[in-house]
C-alpha atoms as a PDB file:
ATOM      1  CA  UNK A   1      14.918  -4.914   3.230  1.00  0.00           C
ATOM      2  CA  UNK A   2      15.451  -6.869  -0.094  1.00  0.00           C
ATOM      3  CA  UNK A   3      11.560  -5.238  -1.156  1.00  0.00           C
ATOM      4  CA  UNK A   4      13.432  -1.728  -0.683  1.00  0.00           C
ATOM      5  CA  UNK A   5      15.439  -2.322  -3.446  1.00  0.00           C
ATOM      6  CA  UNK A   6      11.809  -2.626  -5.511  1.00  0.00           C
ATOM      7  CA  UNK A   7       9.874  -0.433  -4.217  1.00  0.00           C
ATOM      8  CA  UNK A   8      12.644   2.699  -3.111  1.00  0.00           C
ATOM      9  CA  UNK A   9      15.607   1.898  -5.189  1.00  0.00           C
ATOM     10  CA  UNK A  10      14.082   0.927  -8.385  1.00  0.00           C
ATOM     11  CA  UNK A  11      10.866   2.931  -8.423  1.00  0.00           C
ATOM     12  CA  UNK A  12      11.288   6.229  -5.772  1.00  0.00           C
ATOM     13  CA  UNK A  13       8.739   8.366  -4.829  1.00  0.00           C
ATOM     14  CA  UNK A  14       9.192  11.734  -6.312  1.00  0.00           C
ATOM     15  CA  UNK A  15       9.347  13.865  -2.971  1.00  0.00           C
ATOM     16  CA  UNK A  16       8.713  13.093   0.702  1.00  0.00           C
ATOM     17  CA  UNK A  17       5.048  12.662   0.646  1.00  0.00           C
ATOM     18  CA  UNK A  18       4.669   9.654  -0.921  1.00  0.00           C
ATOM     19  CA  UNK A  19       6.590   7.874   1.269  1.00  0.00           C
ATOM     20  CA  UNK A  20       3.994   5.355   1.956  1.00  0.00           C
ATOM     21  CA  UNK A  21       5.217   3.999  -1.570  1.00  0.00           C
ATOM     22  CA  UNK A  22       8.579   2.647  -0.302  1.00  0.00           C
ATOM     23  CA  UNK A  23       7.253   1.596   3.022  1.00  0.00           C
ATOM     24  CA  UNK A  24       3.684   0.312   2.206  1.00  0.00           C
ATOM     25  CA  UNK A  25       5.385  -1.672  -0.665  1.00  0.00           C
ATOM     26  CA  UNK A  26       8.153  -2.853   1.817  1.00  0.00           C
ATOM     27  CA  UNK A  27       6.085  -4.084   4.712  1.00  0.00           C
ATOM     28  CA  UNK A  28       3.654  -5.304   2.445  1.00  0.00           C
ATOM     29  CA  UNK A  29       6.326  -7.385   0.921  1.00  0.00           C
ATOM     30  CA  UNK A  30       6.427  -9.083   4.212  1.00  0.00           C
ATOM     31  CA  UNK A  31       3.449 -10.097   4.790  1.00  0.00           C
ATOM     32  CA  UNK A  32       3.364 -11.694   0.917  1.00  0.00           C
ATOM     33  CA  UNK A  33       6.381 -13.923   1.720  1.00  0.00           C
ATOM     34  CA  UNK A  34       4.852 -14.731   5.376  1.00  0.00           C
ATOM     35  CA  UNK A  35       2.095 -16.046   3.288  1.00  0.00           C
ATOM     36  CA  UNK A  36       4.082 -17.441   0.457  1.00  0.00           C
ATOM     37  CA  UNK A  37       6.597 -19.492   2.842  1.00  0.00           C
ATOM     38  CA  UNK A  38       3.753 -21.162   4.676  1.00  0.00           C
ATOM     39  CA  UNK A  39       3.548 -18.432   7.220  1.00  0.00           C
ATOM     40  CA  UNK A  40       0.586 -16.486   8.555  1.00  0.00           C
ATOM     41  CA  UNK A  41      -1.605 -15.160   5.405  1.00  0.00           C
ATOM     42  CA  UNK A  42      -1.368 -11.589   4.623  1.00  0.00           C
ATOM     43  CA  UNK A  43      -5.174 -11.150   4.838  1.00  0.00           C
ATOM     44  CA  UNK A  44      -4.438 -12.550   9.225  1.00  0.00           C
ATOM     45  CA  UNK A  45      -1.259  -9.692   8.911  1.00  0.00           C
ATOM     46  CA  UNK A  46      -3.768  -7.091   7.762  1.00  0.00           C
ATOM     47  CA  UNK A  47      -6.639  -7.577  10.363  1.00  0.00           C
ATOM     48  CA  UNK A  48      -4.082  -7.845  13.111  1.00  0.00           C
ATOM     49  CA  UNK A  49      -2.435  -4.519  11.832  1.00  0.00           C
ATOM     50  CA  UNK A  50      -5.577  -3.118  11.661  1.00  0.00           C
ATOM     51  CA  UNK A  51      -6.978  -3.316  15.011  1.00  0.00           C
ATOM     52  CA  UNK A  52      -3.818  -1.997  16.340  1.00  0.00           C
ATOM     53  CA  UNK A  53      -4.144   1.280  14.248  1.00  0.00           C
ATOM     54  CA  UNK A  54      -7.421   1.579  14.980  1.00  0.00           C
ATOM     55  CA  UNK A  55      -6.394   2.254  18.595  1.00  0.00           C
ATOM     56  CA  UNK A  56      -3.950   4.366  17.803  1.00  0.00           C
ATOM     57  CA  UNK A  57      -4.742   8.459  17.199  1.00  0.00           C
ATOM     58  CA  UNK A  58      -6.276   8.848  13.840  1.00  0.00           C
ATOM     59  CA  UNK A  59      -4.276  11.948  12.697  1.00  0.00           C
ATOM     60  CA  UNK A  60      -2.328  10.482   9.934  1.00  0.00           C
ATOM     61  CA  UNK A  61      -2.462  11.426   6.302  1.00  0.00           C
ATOM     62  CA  UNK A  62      -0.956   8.831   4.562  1.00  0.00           C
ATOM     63  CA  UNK A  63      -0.898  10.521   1.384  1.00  0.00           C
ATOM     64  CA  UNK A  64       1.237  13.695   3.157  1.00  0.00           C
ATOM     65  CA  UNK A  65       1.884  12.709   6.699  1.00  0.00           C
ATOM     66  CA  UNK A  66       4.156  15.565   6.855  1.00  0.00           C
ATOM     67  CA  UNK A  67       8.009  15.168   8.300  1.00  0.00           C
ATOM     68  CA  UNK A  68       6.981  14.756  11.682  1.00  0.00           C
ATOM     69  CA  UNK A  69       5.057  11.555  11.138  1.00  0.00           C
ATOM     70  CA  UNK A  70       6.621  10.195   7.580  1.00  0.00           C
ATOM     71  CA  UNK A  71       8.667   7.582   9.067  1.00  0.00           C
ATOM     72  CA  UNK A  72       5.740   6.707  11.543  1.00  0.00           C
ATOM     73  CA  UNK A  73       4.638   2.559  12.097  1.00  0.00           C
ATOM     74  CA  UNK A  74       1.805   4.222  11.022  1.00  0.00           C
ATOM     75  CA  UNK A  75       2.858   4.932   7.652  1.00  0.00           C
ATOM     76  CA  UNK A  76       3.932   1.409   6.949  1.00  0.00           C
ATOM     77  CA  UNK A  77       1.293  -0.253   8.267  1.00  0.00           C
ATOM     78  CA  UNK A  78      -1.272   2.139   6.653  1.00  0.00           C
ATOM     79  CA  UNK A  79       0.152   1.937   3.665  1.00  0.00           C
ATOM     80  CA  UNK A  80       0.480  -1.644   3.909  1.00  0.00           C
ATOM     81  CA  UNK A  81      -3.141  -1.938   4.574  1.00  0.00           C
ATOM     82  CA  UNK A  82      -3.922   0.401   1.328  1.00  0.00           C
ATOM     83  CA  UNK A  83      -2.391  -2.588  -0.194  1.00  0.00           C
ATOM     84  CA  UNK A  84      -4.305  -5.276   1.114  1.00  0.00           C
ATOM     85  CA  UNK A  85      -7.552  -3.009   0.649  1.00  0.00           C
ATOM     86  CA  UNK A  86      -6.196  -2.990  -2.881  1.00  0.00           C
ATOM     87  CA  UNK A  87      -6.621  -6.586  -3.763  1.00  0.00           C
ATOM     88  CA  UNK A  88      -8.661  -7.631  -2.367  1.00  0.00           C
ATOM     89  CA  UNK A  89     -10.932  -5.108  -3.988  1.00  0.00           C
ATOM     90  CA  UNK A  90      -9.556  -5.918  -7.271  1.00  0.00           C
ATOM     91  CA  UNK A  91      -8.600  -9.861  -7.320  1.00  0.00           C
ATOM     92  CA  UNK A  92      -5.223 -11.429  -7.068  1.00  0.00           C
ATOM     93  CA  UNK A  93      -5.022 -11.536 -10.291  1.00  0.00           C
ATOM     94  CA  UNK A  94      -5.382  -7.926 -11.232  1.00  0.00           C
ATOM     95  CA  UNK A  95      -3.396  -7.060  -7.969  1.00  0.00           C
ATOM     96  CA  UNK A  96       0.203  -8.939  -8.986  1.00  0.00           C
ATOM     97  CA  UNK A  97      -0.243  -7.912 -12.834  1.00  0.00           C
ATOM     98  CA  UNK A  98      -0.552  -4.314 -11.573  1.00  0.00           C
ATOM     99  CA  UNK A  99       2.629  -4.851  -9.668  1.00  0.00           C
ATOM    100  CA  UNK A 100       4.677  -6.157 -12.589  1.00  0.00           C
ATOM    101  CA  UNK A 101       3.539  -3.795 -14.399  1.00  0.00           C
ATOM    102  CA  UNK A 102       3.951  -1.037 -11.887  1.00  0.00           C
ATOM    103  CA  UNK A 103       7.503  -2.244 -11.516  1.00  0.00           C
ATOM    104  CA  UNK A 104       8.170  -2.872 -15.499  1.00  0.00           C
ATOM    105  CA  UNK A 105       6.530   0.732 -16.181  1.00  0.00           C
ATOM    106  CA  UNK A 106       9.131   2.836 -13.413  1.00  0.00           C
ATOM    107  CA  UNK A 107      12.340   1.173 -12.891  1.00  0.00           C
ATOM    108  CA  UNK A 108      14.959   3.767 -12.604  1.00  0.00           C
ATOM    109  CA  UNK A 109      12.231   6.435 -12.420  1.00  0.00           C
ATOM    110  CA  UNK A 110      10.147   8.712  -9.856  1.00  0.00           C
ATOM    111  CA  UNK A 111       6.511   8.959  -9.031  1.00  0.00           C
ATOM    112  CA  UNK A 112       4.158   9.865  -7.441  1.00  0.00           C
ATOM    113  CA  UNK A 113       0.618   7.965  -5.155  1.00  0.00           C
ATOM    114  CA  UNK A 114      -1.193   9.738  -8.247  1.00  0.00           C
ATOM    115  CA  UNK A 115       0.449   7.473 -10.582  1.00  0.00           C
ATOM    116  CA  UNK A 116      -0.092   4.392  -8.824  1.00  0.00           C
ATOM    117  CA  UNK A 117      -3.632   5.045  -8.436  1.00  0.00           C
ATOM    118  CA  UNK A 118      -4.348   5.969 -11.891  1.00  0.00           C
ATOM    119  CA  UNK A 119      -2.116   2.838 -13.131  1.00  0.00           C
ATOM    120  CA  UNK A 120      -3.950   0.990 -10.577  1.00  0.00           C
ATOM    121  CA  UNK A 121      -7.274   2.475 -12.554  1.00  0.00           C
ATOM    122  CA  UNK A 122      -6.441   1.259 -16.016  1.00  0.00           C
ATOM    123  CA  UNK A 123      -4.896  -2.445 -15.347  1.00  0.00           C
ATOM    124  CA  UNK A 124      -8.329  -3.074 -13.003  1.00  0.00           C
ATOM    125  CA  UNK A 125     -10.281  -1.890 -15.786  1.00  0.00           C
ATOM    126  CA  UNK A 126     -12.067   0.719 -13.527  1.00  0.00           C
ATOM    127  CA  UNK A 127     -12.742   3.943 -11.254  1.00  0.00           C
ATOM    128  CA  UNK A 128     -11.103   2.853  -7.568  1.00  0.00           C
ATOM    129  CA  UNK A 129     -10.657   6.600  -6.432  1.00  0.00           C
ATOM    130  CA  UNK A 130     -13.382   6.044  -3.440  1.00  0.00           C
ATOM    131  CA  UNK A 131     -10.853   3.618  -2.443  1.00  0.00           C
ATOM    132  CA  UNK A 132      -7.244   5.712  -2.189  1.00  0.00           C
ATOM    133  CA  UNK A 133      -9.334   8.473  -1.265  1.00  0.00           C
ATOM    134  CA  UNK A 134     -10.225   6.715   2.060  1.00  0.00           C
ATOM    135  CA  UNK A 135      -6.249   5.265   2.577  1.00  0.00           C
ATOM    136  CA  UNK A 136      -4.525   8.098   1.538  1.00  0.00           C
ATOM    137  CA  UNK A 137      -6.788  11.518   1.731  1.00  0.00           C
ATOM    138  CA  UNK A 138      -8.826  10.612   5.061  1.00  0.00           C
ATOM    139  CA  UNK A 139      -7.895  10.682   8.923  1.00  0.00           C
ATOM    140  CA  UNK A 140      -9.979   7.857   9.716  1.00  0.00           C
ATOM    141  CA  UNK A 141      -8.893   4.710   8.837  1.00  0.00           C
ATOM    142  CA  UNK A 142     -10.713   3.189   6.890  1.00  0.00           C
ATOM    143  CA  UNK A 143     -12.280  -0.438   7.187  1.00  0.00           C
ATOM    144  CA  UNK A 144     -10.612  -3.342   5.111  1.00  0.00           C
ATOM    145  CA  UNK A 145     -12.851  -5.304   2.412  1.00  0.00           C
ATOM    146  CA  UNK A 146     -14.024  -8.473   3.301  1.00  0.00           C
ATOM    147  CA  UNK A 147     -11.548 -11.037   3.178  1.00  0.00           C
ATOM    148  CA  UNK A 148     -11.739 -13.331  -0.664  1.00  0.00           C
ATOM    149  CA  UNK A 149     -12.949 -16.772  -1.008  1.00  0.00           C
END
């Protein structure tokens, strides 16, 4: 709960649809410190979170899953797993300075996934729209990148 007061309290999503932004961040969160305190690594969280969505219906939007399915597992998980997909597409490195920076850029203010994603664009350095369209515009969940070095 401690991550809520980042990512909901701090920086809130601008309406109901991107709720994935508190949760994903939240549960997310998790899975860092698992790996941080010597715990199971958030790439072993991911996989493990991944075969149990892909098992479950595939008729979530993440990026507007509507009010009947907003506070969905689901949505956390998912959004989680946009996460993961996120660095390890881009590099640790990239990944936590996007984070700081996503956090230094909207404390005490609202937005939206479309800010994240173009913030996301410019501290990578390029296009990564292929990638939130699969997380958050698709059904189908999409498969996670191969797991870094």
């Amino acid at each position: 709960e401690l991550s809520h007061q980042w990512f909901g309290n701090a920086v809130t999503a601008s309406s109901w649809r991107h709720i994935w932004l508190h949760e994903g961040f939240a549960c997310y969160c998790e899975w860092l410190w698992s790996e941080e305190s010597g715990g199971r690594s958030a790439d072993a969280r991911a996989r493990d979170h991944w075969a149990k969505l892909a098992a479950k219906p595939q008729d979530l939007l993440l990026g507007d899953p509507g009010p009947d399915l907003m506070f969905d597992d689901r949505v956390y998980k998912r959004g989680a797993l946009l996460l993961h997909a996120l660095r390890l597409s881009v590099g640790d490195e990239t990944f936590f300075a996007l984070l700081r920076t996503w956090i230094e850029k909207h404390r005490y203010g609202s937005v939206t996934s479309e800010m994240f994603e173009s913030l996301s664009e410019r501290v990578a350095g390029r296009p990564l729209a292929d990638l939130f369209d699969s997380w958050l515009r698709q059904r189908a969940l999409p498969a996670l990148p191969p797991a870094s070095g």
